[in-house]
PDB file of N, CA and C in Angstrom:
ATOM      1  N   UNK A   1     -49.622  33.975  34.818  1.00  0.00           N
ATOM      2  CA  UNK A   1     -48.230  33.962  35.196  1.00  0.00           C
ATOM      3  C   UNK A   1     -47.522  32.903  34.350  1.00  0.00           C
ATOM      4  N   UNK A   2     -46.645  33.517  34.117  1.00  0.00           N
ATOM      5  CA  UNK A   2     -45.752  32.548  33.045  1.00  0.00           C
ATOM      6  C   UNK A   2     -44.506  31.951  33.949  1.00  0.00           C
ATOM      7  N   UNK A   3     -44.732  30.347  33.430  1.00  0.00           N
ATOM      8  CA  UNK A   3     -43.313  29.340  33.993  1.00  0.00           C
ATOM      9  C   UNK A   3     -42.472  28.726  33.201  1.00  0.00           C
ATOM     10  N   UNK A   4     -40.995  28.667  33.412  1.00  0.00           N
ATOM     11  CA  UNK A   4     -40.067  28.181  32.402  1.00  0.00           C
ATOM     12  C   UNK A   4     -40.288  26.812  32.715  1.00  0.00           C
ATOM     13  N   UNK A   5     -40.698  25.981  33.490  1.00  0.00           N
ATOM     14  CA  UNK A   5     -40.314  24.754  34.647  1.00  0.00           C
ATOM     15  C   UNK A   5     -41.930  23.870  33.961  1.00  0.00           C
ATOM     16  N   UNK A   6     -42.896  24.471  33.542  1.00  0.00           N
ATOM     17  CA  UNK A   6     -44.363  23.879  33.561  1.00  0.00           C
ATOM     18  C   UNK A   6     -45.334  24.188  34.716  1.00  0.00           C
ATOM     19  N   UNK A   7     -46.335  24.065  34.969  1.00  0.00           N
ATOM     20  CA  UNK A   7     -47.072  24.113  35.941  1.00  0.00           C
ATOM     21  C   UNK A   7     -46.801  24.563  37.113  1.00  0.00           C
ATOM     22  N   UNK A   8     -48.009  26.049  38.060  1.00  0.00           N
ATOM     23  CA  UNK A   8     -47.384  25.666  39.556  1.00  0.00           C
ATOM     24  C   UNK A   8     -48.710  25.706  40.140  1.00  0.00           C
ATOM     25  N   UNK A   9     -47.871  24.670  41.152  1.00  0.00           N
ATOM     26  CA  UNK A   9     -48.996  24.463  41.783  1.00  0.00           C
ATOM     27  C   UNK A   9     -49.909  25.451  42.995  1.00  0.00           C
ATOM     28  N   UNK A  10     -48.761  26.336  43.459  1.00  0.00           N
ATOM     29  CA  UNK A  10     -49.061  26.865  44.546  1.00  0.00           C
ATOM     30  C   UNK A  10     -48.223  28.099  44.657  1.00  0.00           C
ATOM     31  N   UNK A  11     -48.715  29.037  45.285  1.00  0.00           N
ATOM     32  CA  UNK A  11     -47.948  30.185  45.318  1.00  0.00           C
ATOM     33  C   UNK A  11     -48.257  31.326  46.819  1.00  0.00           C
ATOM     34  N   UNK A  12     -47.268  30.784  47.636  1.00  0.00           N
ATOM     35  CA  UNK A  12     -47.829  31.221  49.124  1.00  0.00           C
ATOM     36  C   UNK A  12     -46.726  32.967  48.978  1.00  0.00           C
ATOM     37  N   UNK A  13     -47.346  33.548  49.739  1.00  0.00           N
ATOM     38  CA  UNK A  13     -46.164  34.772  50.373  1.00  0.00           C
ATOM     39  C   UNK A  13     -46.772  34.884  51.512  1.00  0.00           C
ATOM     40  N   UNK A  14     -46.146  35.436  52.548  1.00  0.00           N
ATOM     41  CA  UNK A  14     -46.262  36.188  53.517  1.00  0.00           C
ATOM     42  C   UNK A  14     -45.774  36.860  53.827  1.00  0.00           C
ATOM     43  N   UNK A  15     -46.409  38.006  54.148  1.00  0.00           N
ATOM     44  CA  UNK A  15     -46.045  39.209  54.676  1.00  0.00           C
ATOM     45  C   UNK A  15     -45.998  40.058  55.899  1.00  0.00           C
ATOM     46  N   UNK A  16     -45.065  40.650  57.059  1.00  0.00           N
ATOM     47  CA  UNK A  16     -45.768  40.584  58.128  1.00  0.00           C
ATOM     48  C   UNK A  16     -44.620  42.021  58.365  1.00  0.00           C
ATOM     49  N   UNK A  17     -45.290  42.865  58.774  1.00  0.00           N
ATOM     50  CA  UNK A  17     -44.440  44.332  58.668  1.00  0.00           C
ATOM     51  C   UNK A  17     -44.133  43.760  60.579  1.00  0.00           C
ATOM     52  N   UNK A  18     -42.651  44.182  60.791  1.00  0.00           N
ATOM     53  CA  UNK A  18     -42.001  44.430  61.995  1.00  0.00           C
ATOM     54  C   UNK A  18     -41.976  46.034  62.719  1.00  0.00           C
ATOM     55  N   UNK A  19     -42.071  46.376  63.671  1.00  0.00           N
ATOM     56  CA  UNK A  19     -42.096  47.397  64.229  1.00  0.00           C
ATOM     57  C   UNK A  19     -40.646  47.875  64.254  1.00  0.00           C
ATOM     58  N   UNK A  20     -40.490  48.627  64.086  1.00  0.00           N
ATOM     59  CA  UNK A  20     -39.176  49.611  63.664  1.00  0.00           C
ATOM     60  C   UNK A  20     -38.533  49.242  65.323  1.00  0.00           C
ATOM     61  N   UNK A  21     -37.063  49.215  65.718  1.00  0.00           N
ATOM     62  CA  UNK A  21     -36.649  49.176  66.967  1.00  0.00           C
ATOM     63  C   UNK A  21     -37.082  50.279  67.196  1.00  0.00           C
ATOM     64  N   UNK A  22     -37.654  50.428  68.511  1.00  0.00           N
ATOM     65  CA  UNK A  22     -37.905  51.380  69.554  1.00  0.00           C
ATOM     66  C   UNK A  22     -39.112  52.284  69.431  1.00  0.00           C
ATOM     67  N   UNK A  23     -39.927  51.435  68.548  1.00  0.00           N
ATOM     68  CA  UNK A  23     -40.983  52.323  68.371  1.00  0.00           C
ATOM     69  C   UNK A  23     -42.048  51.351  69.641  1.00  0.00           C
ATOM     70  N   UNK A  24     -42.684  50.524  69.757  1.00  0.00           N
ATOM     71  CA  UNK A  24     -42.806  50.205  70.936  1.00  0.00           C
ATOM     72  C   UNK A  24     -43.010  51.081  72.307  1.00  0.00           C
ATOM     73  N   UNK A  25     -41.581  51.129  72.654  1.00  0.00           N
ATOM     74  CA  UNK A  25     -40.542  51.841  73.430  1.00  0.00           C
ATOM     75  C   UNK A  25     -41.374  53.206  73.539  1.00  0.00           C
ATOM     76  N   UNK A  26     -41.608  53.961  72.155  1.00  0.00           N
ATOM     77  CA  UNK A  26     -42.001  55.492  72.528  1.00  0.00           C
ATOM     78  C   UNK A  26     -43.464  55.367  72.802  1.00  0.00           C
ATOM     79  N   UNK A  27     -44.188  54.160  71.714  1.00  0.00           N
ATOM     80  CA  UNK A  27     -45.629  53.842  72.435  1.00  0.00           C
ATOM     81  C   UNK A  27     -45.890  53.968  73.465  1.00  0.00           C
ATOM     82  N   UNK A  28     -44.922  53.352  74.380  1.00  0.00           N
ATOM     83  CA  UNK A  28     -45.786  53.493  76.034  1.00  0.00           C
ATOM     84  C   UNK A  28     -44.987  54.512  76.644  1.00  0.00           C
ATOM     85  N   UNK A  29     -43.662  55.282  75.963  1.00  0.00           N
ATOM     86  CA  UNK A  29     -43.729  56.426  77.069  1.00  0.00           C
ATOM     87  C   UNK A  29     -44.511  57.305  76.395  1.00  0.00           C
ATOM     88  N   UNK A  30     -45.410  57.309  75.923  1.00  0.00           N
ATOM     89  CA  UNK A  30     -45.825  58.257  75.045  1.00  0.00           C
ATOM     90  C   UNK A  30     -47.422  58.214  75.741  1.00  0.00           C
ATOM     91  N   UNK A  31     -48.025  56.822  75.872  1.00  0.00           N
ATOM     92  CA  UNK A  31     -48.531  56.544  77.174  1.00  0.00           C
ATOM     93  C   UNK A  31     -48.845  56.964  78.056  1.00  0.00           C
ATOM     94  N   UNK A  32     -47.700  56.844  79.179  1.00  0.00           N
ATOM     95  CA  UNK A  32     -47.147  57.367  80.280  1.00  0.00           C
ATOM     96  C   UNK A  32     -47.455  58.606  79.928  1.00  0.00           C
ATOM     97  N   UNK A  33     -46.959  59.087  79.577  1.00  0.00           N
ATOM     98  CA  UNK A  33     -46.923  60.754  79.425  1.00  0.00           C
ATOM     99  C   UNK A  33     -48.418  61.150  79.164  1.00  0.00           C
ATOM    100  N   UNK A  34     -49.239  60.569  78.701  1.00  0.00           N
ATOM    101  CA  UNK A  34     -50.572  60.770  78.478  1.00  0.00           C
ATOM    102  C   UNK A  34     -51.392  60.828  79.815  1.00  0.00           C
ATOM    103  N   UNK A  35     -51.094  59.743  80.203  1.00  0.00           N
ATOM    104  CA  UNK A  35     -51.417  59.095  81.554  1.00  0.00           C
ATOM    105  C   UNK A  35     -51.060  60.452  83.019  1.00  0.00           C
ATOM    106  N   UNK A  36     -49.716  60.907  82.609  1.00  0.00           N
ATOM    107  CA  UNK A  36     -49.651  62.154  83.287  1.00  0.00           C
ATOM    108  C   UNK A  36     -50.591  63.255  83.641  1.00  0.00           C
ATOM    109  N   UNK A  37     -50.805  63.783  81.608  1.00  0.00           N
ATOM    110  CA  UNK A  37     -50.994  64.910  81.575  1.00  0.00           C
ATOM    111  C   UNK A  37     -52.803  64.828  82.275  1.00  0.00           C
ATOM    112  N   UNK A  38     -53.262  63.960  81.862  1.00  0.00           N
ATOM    113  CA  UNK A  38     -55.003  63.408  82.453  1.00  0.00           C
ATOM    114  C   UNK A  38     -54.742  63.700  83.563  1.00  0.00           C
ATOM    115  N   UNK A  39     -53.977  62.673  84.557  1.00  0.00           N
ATOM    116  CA  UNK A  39     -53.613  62.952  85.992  1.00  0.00           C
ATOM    117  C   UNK A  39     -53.408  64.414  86.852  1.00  0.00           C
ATOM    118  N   UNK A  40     -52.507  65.184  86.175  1.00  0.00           N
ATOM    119  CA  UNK A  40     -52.423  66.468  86.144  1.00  0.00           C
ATOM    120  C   UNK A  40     -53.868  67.423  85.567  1.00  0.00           C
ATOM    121  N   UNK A  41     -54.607  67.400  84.681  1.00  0.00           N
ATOM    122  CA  UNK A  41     -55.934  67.909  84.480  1.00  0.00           C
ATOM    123  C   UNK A  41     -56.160  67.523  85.940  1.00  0.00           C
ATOM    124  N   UNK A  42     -56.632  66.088  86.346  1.00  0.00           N
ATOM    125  CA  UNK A  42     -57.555  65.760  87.102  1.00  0.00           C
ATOM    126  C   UNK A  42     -57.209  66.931  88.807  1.00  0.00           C
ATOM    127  N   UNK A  43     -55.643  66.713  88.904  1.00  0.00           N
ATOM    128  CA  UNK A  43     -55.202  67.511  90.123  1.00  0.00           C
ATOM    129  C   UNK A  43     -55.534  68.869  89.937  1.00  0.00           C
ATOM    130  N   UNK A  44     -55.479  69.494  89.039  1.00  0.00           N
ATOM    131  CA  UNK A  44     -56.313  70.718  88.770  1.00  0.00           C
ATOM    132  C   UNK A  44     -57.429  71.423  88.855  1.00  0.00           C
ATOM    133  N   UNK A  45     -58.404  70.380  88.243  1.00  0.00           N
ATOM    134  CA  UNK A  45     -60.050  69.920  89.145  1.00  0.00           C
ATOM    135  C   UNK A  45     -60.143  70.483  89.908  1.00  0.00           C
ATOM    136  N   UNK A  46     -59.084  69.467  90.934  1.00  0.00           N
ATOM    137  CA  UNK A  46     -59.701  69.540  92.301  1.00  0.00           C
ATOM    138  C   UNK A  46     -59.119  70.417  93.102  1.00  0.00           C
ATOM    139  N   UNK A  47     -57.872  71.026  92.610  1.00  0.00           N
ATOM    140  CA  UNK A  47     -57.462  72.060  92.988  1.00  0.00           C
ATOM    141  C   UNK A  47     -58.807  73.236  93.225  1.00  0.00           C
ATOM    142  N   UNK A  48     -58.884  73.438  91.632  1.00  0.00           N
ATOM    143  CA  UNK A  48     -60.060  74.528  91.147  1.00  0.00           C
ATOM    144  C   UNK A  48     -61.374  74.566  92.383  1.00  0.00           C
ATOM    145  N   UNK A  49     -61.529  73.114  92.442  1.00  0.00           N
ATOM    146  CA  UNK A  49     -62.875  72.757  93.131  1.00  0.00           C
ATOM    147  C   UNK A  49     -62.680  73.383  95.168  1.00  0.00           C
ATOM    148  N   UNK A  50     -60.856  72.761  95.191  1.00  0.00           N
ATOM    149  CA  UNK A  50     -60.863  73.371  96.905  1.00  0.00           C
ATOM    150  C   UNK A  50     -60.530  74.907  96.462  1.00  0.00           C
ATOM    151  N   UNK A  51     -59.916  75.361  95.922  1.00  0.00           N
ATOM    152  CA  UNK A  51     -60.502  77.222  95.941  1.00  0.00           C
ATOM    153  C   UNK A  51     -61.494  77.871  95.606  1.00  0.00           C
ATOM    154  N   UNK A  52     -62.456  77.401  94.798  1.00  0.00           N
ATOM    155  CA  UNK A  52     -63.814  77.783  95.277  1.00  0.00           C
ATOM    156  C   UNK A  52     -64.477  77.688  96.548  1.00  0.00           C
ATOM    157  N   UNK A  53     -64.346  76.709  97.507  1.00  0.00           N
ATOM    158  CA  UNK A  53     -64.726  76.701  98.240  1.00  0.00           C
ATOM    159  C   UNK A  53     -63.727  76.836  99.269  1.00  0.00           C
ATOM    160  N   UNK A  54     -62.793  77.221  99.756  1.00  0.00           N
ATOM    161  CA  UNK A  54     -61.917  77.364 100.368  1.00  0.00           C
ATOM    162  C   UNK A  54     -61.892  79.499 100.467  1.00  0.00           C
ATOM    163  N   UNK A  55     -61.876  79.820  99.347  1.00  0.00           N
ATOM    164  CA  UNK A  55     -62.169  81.590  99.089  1.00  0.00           C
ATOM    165  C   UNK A  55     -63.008  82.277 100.027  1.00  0.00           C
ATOM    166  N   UNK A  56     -64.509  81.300 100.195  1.00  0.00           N
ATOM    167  CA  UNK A  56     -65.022  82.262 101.117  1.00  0.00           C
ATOM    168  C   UNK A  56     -64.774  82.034 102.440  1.00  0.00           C
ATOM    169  N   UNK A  57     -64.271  81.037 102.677  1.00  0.00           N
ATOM    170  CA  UNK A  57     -63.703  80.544 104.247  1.00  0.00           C
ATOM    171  C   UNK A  57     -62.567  81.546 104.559  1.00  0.00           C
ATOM    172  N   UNK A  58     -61.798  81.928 103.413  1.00  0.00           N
ATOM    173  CA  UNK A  58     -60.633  82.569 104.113  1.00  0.00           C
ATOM    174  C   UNK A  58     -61.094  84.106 104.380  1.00  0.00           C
ATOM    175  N   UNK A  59     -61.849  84.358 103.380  1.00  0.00           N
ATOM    176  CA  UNK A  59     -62.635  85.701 103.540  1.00  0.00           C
ATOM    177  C   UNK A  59     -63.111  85.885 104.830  1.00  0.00           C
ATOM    178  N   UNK A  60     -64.104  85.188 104.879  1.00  0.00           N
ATOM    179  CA  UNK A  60     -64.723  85.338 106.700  1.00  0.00           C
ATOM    180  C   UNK A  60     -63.784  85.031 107.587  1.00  0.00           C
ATOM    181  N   UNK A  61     -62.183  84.120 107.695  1.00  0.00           N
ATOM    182  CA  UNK A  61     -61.209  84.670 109.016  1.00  0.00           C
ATOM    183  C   UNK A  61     -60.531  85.800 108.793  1.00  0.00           C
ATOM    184  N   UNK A  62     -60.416  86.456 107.119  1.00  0.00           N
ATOM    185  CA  UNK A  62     -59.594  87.628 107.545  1.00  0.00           C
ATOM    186  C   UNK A  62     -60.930  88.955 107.917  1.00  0.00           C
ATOM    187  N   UNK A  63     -62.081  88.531 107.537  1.00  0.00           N
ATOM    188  CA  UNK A  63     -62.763  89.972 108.287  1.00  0.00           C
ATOM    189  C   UNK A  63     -63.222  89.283 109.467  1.00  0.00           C
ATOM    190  N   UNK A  64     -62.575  88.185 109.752  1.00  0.00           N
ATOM    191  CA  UNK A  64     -63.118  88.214 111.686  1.00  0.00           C
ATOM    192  C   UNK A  64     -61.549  88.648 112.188  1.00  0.00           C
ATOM    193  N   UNK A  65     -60.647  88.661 111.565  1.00  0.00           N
ATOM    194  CA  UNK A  65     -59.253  89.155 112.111  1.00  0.00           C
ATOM    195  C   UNK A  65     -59.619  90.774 112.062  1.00  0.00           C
ATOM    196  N   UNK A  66     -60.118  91.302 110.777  1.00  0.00           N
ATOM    197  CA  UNK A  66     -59.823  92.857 110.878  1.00  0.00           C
ATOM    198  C   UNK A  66     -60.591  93.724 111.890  1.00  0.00           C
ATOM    199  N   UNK A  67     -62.027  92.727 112.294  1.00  0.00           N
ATOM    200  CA  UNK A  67     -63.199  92.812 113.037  1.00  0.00           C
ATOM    201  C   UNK A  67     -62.397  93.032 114.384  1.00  0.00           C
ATOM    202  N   UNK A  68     -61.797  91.980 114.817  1.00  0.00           N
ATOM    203  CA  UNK A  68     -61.206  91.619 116.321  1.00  0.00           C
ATOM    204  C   UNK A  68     -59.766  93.302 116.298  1.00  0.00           C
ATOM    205  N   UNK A  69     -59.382  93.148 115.212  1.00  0.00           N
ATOM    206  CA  UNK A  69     -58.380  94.108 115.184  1.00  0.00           C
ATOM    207  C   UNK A  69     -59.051  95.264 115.866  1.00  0.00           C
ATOM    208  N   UNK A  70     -59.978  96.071 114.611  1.00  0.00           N
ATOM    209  CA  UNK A  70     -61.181  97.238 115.431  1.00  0.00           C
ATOM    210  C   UNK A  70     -61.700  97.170 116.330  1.00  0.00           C
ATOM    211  N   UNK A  71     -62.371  96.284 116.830  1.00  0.00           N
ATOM    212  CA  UNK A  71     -62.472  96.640 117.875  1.00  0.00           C
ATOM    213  C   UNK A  71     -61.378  96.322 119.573  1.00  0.00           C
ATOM    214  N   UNK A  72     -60.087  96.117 119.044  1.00  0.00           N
ATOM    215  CA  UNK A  72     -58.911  96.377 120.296  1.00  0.00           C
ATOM    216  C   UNK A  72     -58.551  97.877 119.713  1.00  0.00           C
ATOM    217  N   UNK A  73     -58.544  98.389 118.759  1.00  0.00           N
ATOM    218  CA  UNK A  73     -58.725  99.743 118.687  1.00  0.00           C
ATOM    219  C   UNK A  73     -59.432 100.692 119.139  1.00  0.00           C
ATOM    220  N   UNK A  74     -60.888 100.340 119.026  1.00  0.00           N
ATOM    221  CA  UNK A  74     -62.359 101.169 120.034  1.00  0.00           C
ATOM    222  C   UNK A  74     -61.709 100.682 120.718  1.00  0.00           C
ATOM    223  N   UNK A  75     -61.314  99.898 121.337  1.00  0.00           N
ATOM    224  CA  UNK A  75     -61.254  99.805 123.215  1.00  0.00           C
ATOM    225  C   UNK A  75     -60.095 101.003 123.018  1.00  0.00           C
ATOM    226  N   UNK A  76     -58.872 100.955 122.910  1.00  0.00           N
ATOM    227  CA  UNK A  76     -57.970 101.607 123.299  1.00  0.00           C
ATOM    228  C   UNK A  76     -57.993 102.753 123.821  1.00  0.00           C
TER     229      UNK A  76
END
């Protein structure tokens, strides 16, 4: 490196990149929104998980309803 002055002794920079306004900002709703959509999978789960097992329960009251139905019919 060439000097008009003579000698240097030292030659610092620093550099330090700033985050654009509002980028931050979309980081965590962006986050959030992540944080949702997991949440939402997870309610789904368990959705999935009580209608599997919920299906055959309803099955067996509507053929004990159609059961009880037929037979107030034989009686009649």
């Amino acid at each position: 490196m060439e000097l008009v002055n003579g000698n240097q002794l030292a030659d610092i920079r620093l550099m330090q990149m700033f985050p654009w306004f509002g980028v931050l900002k979309y980081a965590k709703d962006e986050m959030s929104l992540m944080a949702k959509a997991k949440f939402e999978l997870f309610r789904d789960s368990k959705l999935q998980v009580f209608m599997t097992f919920s299906e055959p329960g309803t099955n067996y009251i509507r053929f004990k309803k159609i059961l009880s139905f037929q037979k107030r019919i034989l009686r009649s």
